[in-house]
Protein backbone atom coordinates (compact mmCIF):
# COMPACT_ATOMS: atom_id res chain seq x y z
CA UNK A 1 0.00 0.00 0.00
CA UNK A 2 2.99 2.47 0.70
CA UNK A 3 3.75 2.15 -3.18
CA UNK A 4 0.14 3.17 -4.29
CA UNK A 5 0.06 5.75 -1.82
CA UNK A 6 3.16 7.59 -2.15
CA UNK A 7 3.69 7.40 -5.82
CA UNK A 8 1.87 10.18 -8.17
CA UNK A 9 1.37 7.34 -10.98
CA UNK A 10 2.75 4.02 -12.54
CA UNK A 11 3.07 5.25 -16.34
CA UNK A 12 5.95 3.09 -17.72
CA UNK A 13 5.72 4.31 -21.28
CA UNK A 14 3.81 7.38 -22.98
CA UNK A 15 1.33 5.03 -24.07
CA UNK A 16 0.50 4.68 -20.02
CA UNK A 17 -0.84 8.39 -19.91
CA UNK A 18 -3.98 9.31 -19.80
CA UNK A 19 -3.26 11.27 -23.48
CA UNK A 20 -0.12 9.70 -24.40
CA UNK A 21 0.07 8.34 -28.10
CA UNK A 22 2.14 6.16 -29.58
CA UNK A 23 2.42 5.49 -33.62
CA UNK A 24 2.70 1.69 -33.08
CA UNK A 25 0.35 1.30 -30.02
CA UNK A 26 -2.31 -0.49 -31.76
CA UNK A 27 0.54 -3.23 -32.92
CA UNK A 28 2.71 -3.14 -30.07
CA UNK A 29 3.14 -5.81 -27.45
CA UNK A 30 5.13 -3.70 -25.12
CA UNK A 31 2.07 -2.56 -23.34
CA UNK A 32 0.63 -5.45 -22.35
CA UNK A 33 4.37 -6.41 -21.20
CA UNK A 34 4.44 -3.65 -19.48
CA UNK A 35 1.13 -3.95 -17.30
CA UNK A 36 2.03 -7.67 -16.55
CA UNK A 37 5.22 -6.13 -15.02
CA UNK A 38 3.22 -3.79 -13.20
CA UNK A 39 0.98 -6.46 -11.97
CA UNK A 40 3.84 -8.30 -11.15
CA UNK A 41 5.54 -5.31 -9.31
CA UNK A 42 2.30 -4.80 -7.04
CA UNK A 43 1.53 -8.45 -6.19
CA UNK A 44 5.34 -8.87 -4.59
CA UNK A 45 5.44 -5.54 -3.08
CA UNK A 46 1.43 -6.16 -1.78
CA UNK A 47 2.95 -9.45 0.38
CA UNK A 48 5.03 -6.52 2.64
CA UNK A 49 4.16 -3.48 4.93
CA UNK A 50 6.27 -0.78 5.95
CA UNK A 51 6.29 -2.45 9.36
CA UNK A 52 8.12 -5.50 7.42
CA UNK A 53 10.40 -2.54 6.38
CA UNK A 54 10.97 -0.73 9.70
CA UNK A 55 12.36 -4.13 11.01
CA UNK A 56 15.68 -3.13 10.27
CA UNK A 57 17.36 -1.61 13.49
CA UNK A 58 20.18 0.07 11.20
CA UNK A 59 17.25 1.29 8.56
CA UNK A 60 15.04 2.47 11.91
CA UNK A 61 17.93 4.28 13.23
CA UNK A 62 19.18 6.03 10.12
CA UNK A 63 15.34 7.38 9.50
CA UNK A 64 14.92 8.76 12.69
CA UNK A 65 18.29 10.69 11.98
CA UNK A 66 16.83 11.74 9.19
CA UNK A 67 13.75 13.10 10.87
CA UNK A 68 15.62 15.15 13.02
């Protein structure tokens, strides 16, 4: 959820945007590559929480030194 939350969008290519074109879009395959990657992407990252994240002593650490 952190993903989907703190990222504006997922375009991968122009043909992604809401008025992107693309010359070869209607014969291209790379789309449909492209949103099975996606898909892909969101099913691993859905199977972890930032509290899987935050875990980390070092990583804790080093982001509340950030915070300061």
């Amino acid at each position: 959820d952190v993903i989907e939350i703190t990222e504006s969008n997922f375009d991968l290519a122009e043909c992604f945007t809401e008025h992107g074109y693309c010359v070869i879009q209607n014969n291209c395959k790379l789309t449909k590559i492209l949103t099975e990657a996606l898909f892909s992407f969101f099913k691993v990252m859905g199977k972890y929480n930032l509290s899987d994240l935050l875990r980390n002593d070092q990583l804790r650490n080093q982001l509340r030194k950030m915070a300061v």
